[in-house]
PDB file of N, CA and C in Angstrom:
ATOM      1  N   UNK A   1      99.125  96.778 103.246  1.00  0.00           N
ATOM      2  CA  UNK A   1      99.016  96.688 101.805  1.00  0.00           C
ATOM      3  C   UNK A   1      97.744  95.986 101.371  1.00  0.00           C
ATOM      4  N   UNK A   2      97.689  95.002 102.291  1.00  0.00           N
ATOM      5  CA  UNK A   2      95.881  94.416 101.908  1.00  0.00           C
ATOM      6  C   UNK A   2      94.864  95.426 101.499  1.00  0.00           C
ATOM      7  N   UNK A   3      95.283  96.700 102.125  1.00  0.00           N
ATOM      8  CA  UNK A   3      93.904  97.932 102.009  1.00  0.00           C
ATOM      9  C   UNK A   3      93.804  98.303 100.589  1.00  0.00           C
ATOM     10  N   UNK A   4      94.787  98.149  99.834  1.00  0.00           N
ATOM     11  CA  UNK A   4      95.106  98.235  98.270  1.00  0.00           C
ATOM     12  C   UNK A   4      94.552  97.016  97.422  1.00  0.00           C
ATOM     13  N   UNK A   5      95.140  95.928  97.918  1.00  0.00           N
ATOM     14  CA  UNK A   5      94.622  94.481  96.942  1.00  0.00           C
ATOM     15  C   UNK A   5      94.099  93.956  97.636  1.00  0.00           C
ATOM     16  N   UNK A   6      93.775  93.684  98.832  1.00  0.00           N
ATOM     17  CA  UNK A   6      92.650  92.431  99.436  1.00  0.00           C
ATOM     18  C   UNK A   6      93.518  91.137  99.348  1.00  0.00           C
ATOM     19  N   UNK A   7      93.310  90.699 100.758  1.00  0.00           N
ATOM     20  CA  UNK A   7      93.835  89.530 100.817  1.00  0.00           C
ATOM     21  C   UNK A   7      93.255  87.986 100.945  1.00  0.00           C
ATOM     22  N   UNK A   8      93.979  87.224 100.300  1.00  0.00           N
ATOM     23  CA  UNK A   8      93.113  86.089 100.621  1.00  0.00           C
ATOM     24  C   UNK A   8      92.876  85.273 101.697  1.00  0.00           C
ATOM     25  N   UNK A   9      91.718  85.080 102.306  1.00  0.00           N
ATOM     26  CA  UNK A   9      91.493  85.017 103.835  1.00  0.00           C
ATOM     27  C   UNK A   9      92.573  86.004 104.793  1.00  0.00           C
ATOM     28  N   UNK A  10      92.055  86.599 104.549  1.00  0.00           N
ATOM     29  CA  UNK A  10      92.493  88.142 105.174  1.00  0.00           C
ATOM     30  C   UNK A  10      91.321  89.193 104.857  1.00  0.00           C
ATOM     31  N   UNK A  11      90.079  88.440 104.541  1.00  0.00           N
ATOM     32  CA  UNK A  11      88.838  89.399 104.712  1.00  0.00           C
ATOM     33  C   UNK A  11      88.412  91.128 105.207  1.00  0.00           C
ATOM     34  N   UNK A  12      88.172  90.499 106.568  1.00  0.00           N
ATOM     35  CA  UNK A  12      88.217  91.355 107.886  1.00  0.00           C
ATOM     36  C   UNK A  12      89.340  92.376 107.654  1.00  0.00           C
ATOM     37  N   UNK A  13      90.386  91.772 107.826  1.00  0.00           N
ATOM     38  CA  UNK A  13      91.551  93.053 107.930  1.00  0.00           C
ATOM     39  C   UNK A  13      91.498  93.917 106.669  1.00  0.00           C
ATOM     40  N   UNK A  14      91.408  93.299 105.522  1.00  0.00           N
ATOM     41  CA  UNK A  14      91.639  94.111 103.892  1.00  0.00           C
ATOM     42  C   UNK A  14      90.316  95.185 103.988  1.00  0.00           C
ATOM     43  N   UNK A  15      89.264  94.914 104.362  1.00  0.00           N
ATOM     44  CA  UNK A  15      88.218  95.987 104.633  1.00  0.00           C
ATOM     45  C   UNK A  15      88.680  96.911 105.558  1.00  0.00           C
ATOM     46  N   UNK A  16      89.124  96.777 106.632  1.00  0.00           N
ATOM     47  CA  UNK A  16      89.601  97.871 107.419  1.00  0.00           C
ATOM     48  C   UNK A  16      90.524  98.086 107.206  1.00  0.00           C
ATOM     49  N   UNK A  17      90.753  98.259 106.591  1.00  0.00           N
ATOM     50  CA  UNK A  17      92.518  99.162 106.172  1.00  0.00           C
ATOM     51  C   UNK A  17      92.058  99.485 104.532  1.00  0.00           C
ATOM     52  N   UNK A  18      91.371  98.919 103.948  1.00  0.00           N
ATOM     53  CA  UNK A  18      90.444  99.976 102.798  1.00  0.00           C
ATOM     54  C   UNK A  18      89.406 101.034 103.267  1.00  0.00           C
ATOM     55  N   UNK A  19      88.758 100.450 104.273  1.00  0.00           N
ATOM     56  CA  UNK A  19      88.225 101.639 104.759  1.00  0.00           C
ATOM     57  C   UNK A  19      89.047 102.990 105.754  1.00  0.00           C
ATOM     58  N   UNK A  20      90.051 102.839 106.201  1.00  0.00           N
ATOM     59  CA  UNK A  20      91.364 103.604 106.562  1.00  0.00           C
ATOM     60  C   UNK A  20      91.764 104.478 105.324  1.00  0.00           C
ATOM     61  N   UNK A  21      91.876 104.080 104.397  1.00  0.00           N
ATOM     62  CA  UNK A  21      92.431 104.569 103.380  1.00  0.00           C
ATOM     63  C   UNK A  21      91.093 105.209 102.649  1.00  0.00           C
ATOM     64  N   UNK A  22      89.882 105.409 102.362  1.00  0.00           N
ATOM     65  CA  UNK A  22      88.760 106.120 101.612  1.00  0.00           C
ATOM     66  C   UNK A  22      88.288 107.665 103.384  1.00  0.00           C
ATOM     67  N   UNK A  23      89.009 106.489 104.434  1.00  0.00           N
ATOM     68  CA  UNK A  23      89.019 108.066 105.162  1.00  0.00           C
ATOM     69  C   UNK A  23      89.320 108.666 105.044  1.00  0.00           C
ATOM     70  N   UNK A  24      90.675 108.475 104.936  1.00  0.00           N
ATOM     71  CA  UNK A  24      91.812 109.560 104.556  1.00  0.00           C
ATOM     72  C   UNK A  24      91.678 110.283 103.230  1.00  0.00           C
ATOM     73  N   UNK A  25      91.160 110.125 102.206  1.00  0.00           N
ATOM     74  CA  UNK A  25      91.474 110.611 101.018  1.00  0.00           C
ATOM     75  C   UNK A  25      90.220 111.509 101.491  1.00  0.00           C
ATOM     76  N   UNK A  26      89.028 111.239 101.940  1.00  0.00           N
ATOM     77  CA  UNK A  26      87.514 112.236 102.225  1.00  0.00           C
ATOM     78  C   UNK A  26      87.355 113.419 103.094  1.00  0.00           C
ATOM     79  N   UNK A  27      88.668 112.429 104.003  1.00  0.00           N
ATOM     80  CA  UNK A  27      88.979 113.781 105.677  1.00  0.00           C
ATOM     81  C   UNK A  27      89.937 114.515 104.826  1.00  0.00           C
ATOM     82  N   UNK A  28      91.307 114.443 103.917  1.00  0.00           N
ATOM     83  CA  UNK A  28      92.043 114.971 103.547  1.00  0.00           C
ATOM     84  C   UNK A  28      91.381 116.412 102.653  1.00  0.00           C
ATOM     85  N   UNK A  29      90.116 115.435 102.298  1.00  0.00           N
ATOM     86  CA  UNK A  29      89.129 117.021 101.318  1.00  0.00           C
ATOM     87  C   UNK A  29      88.385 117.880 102.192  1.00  0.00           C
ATOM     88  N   UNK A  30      87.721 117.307 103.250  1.00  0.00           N
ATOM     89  CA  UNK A  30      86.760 118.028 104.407  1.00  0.00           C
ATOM     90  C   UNK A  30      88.037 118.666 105.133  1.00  0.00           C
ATOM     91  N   UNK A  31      89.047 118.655 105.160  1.00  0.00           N
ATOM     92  CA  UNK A  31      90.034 119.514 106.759  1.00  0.00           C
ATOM     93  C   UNK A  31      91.171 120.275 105.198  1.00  0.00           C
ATOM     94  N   UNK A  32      91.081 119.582 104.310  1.00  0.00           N
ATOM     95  CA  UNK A  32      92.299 120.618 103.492  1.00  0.00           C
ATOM     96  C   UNK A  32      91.993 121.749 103.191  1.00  0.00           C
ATOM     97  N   UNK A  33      90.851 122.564 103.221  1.00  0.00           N
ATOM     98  CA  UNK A  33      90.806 124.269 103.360  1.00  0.00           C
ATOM     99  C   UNK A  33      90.717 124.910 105.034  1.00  0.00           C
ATOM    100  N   UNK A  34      91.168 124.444 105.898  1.00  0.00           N
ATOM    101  CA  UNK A  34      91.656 124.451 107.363  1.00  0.00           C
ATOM    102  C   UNK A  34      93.413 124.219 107.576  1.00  0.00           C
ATOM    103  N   UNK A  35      93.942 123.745 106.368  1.00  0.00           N
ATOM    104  CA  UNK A  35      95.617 123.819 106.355  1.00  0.00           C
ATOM    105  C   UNK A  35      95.882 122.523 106.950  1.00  0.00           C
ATOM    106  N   UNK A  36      94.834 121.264 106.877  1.00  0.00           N
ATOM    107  CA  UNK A  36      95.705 120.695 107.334  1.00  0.00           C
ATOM    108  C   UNK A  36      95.684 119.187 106.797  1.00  0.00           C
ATOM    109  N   UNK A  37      96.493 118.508 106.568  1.00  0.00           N
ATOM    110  CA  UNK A  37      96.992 117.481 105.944  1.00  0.00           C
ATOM    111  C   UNK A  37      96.774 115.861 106.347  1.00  0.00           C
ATOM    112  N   UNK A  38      96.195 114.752 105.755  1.00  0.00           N
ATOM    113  CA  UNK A  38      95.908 114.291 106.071  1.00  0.00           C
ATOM    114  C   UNK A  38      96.529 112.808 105.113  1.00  0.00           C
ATOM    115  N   UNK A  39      97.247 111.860 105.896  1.00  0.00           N
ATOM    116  CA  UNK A  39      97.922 110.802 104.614  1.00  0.00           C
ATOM    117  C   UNK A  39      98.053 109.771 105.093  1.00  0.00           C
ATOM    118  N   UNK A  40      97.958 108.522 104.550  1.00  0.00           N
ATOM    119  CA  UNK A  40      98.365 107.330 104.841  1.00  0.00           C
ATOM    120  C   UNK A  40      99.025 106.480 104.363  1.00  0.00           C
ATOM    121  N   UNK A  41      99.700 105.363 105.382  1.00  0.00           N
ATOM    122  CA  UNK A  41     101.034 104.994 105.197  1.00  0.00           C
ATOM    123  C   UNK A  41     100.384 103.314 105.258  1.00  0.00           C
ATOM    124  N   UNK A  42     100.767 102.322 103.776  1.00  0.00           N
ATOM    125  CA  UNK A  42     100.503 100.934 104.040  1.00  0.00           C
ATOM    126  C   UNK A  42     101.585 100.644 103.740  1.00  0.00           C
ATOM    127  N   UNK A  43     102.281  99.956 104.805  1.00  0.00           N
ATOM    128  CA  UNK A  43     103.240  99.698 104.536  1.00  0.00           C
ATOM    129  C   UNK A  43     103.015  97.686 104.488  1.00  0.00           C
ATOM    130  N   UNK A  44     104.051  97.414 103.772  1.00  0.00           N
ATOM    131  CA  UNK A  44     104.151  95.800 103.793  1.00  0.00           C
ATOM    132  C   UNK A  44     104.575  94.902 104.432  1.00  0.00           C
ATOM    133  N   UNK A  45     105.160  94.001 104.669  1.00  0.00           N
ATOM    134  CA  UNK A  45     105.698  93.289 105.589  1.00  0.00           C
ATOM    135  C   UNK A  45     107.007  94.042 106.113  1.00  0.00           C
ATOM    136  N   UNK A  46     106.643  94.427 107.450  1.00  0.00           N
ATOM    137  CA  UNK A  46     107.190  94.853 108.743  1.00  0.00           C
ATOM    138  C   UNK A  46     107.595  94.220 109.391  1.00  0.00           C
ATOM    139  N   UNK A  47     108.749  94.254 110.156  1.00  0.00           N
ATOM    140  CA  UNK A  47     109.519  93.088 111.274  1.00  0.00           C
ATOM    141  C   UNK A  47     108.890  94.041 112.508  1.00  0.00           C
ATOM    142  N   UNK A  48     108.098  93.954 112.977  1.00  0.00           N
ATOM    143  CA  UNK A  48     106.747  93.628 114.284  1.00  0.00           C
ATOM    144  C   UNK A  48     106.263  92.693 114.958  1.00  0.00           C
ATOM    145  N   UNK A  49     105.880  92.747 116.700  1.00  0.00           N
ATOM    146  CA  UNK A  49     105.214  91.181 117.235  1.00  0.00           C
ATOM    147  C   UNK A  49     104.080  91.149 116.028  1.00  0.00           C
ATOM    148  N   UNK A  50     103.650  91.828 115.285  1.00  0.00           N
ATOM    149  CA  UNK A  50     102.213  90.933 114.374  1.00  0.00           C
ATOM    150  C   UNK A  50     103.032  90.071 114.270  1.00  0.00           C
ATOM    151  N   UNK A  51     104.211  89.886 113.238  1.00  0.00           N
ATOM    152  CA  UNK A  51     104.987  88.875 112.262  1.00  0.00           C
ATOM    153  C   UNK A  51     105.470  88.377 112.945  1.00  0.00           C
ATOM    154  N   UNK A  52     105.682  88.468 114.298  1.00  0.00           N
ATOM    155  CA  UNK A  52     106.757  87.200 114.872  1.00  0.00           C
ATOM    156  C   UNK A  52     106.261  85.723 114.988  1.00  0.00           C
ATOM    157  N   UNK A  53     104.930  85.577 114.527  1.00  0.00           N
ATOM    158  CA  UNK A  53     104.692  84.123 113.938  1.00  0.00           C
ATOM    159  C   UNK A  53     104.643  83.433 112.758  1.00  0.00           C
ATOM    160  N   UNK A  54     105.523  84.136 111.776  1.00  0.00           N
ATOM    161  CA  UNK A  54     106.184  83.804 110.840  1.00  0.00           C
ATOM    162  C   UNK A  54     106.940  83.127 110.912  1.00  0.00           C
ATOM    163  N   UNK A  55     107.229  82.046 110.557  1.00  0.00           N
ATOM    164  CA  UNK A  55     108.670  81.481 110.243  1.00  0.00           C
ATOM    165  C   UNK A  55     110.006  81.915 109.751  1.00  0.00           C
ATOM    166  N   UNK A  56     110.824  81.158 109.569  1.00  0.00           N
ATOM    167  CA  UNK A  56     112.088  81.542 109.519  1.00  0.00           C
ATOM    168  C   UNK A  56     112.276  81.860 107.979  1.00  0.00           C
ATOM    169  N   UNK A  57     111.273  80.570 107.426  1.00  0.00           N
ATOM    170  CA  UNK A  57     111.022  80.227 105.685  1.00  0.00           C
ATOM    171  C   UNK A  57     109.892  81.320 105.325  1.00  0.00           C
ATOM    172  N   UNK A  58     109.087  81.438 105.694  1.00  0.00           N
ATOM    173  CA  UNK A  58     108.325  82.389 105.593  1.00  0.00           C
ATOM    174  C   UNK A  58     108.672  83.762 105.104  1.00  0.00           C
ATOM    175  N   UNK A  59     109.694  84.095 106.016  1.00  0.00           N
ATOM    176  CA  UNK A  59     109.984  85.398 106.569  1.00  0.00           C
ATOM    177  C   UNK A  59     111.233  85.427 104.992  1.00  0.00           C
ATOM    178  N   UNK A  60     112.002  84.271 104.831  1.00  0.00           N
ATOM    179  CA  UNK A  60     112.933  84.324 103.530  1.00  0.00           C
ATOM    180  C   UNK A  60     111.931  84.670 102.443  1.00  0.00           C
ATOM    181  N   UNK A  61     110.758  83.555 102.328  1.00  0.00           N
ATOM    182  CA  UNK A  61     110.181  83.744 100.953  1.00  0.00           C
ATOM    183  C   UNK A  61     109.947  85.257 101.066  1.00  0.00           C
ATOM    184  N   UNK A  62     109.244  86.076 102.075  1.00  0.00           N
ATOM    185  CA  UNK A  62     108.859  87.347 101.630  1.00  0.00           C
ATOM    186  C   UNK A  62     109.623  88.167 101.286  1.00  0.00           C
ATOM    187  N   UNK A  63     111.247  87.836 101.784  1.00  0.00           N
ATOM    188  CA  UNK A  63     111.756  88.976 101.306  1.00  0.00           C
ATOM    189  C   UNK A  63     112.417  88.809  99.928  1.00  0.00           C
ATOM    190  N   UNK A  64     112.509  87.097  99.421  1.00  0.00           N
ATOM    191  CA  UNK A  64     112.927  87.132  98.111  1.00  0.00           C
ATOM    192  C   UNK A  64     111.295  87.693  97.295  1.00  0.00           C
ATOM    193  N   UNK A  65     110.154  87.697  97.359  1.00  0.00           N
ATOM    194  CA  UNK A  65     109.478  88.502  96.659  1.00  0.00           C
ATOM    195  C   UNK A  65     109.749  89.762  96.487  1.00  0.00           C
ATOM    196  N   UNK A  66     110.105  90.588  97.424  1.00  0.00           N
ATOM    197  CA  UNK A  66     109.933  91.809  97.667  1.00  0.00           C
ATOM    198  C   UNK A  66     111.625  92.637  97.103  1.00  0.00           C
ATOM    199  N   UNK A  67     111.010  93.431  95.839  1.00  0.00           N
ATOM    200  CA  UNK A  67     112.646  93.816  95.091  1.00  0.00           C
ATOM    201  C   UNK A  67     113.402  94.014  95.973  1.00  0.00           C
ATOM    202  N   UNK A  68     113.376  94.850  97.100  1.00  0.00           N
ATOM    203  CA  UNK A  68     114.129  95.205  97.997  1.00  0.00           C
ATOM    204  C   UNK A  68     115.290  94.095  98.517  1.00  0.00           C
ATOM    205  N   UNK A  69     114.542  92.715  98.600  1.00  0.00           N
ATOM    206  CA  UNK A  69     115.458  91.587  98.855  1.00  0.00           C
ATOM    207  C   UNK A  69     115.184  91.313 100.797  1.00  0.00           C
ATOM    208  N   UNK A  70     114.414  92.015 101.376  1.00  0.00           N
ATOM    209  CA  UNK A  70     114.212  92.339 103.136  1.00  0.00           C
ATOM    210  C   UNK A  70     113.032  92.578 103.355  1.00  0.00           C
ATOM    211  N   UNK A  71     112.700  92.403 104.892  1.00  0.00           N
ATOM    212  CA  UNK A  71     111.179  92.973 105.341  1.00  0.00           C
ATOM    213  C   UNK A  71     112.116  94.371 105.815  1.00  0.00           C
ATOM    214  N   UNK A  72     110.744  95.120 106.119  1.00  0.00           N
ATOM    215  CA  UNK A  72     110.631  96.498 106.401  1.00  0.00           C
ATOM    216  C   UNK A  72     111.325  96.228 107.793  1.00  0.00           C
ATOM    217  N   UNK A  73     111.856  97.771 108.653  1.00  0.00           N
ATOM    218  CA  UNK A  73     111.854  97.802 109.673  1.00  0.00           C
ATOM    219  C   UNK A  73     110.868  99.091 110.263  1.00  0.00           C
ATOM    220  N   UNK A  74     110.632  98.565 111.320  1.00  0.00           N
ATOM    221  CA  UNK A  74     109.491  99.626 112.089  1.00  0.00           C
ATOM    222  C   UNK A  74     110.053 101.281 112.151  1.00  0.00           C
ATOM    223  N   UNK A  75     111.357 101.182 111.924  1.00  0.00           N
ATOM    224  CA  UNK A  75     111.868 102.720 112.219  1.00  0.00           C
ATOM    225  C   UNK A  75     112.314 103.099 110.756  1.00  0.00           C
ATOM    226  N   UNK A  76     111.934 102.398 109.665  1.00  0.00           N
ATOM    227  CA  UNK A  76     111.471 102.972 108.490  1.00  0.00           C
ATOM    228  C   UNK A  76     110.066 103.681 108.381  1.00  0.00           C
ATOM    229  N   UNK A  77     109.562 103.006 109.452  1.00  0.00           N
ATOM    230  CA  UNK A  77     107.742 103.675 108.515  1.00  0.00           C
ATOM    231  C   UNK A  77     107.473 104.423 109.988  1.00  0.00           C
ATOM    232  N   UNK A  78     108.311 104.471 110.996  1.00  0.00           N
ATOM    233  CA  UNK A  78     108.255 105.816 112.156  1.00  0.00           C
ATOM    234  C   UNK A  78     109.119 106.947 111.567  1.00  0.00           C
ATOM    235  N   UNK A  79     110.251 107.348 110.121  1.00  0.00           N
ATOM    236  CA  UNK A  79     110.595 108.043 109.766  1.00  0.00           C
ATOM    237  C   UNK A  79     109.990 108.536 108.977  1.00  0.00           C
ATOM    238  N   UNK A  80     108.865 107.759 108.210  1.00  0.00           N
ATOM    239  CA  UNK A  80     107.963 108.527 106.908  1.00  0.00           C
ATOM    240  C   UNK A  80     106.634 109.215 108.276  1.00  0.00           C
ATOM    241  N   UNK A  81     106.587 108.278 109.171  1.00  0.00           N
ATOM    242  CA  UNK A  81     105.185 109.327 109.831  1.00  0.00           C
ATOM    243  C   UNK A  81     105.894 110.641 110.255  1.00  0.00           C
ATOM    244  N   UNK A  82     107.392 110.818 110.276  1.00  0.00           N
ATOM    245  CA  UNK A  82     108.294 111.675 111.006  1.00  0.00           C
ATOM    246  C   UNK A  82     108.361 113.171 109.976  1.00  0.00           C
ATOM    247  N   UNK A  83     108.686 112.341 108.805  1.00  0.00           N
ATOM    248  CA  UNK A  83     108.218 112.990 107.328  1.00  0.00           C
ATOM    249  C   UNK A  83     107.008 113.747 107.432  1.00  0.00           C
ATOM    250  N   UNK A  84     106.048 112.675 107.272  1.00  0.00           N
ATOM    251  CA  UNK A  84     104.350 113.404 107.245  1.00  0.00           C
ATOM    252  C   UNK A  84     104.207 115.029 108.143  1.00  0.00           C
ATOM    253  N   UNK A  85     105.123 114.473 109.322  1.00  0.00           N
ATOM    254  CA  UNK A  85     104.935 115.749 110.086  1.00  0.00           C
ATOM    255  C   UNK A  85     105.237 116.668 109.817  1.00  0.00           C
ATOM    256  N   UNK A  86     106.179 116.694 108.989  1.00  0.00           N
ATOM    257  CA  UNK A  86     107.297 118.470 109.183  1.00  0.00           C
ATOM    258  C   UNK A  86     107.310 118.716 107.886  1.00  0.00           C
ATOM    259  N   UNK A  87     106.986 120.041 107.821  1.00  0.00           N
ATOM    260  CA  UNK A  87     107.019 121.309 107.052  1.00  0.00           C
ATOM    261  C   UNK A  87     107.288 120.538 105.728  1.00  0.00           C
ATOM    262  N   UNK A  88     108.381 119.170 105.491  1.00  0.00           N
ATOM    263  CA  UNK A  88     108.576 119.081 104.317  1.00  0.00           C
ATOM    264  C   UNK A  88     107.594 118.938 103.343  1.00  0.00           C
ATOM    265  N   UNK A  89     106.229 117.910 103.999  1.00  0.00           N
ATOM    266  CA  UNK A  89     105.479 117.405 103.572  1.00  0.00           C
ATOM    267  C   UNK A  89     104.031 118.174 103.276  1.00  0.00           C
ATOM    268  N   UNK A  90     104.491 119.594 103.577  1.00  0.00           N
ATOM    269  CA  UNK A  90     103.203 120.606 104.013  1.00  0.00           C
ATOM    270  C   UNK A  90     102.046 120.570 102.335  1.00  0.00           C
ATOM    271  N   UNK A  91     102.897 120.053 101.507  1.00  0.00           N
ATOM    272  CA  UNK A  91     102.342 119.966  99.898  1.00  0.00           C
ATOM    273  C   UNK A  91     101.324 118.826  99.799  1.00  0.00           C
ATOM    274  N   UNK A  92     101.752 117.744 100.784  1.00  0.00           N
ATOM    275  CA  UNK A  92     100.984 116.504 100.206  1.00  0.00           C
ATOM    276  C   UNK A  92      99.805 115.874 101.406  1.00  0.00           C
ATOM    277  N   UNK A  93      98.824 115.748 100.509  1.00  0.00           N
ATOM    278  CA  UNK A  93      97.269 115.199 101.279  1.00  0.00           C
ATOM    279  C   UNK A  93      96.463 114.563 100.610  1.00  0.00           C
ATOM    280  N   UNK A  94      96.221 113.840 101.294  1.00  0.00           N
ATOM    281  CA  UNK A  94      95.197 112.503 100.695  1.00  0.00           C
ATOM    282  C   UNK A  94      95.654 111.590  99.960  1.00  0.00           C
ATOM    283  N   UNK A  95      97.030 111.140 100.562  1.00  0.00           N
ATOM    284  CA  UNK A  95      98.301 110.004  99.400  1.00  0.00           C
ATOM    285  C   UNK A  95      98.006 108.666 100.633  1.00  0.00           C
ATOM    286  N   UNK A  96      98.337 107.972  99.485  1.00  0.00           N
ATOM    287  CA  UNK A  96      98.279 106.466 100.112  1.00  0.00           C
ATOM    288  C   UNK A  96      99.991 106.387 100.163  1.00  0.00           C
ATOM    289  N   UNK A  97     100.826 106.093 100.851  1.00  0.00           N
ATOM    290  CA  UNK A  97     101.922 105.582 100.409  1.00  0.00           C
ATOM    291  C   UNK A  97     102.567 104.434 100.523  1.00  0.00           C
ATOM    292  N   UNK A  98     102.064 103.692  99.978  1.00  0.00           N
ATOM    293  CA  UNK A  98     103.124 102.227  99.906  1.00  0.00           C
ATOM    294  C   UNK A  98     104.107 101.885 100.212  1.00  0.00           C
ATOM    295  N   UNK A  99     104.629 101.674 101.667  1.00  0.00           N
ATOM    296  CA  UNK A  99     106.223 101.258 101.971  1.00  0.00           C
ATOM    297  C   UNK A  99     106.026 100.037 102.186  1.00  0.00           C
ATOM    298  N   UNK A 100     106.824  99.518 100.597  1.00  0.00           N
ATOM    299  CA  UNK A 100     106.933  97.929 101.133  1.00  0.00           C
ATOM    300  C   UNK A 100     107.917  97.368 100.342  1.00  0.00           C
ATOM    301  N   UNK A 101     108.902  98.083 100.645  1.00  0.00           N
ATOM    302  CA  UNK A 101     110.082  97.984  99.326  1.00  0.00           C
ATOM    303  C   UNK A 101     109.657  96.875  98.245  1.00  0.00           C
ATOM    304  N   UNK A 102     108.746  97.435  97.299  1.00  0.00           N
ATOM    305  CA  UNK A 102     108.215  97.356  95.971  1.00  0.00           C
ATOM    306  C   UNK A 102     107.615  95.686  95.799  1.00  0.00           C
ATOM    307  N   UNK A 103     106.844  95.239  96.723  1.00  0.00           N
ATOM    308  CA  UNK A 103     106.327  94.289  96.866  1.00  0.00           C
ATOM    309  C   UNK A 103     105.039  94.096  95.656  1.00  0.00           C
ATOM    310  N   UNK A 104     104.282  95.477  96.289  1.00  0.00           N
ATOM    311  CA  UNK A 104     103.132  96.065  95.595  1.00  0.00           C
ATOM    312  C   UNK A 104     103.393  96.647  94.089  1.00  0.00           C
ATOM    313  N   UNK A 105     104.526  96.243  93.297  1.00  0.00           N
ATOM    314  CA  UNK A 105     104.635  97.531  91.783  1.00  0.00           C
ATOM    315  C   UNK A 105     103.342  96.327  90.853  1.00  0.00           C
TER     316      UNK A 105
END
């Protein structure tokens, strides 16, 4: 989600994952008259070894921010890349999609 708002001292990473995301929307225009689809997924706080040096308090505050009331799980945002793949998604290219149960509104 940094690739969207930039983080504070989170420099480094918020540039590369903005620059992830101006790929995708440029490759999605250069390969979309070839049929083929191109999208990306920022998702928000994920229960992943990144986060396992979070705290216990940590890990509460984020999820009382986040409407959802929880962090993400990893086999939420392996079902949207699961999505991306198949036929359902054959309509959509060059989307950012935000999974971060509504951290980011």
């Amino acid at each position: 989600m940094w690739g969207l708002t930039g983080g504070s001292c989170e420099v480094h990473y918020s540039v590369s994952k903005a620059a992830v995301i101006g790929f995708t929307k440029a490759l999605a225009k250069e390969v979309g008259p070839s049929n083929i689809n191109v999208n990306c997924i920022a998702p928000g706080v994920i229960d992943t070894e990144m986060n396992n040096k979070l705290t216990k308090e940590d890990t509460e505050e984020l999820s009382e921010e986040t409407p959802l009331c929880r962090i993400g799980k990893a086999q939420e945002v392996a079902k949207l890349v699961y999505f991306f793949s198949s036929d359902d998604a054959s309509f959509i290219t060059g989307q950012v999609i935000g999974q971060n149960g509504g951290i980011l509104i």
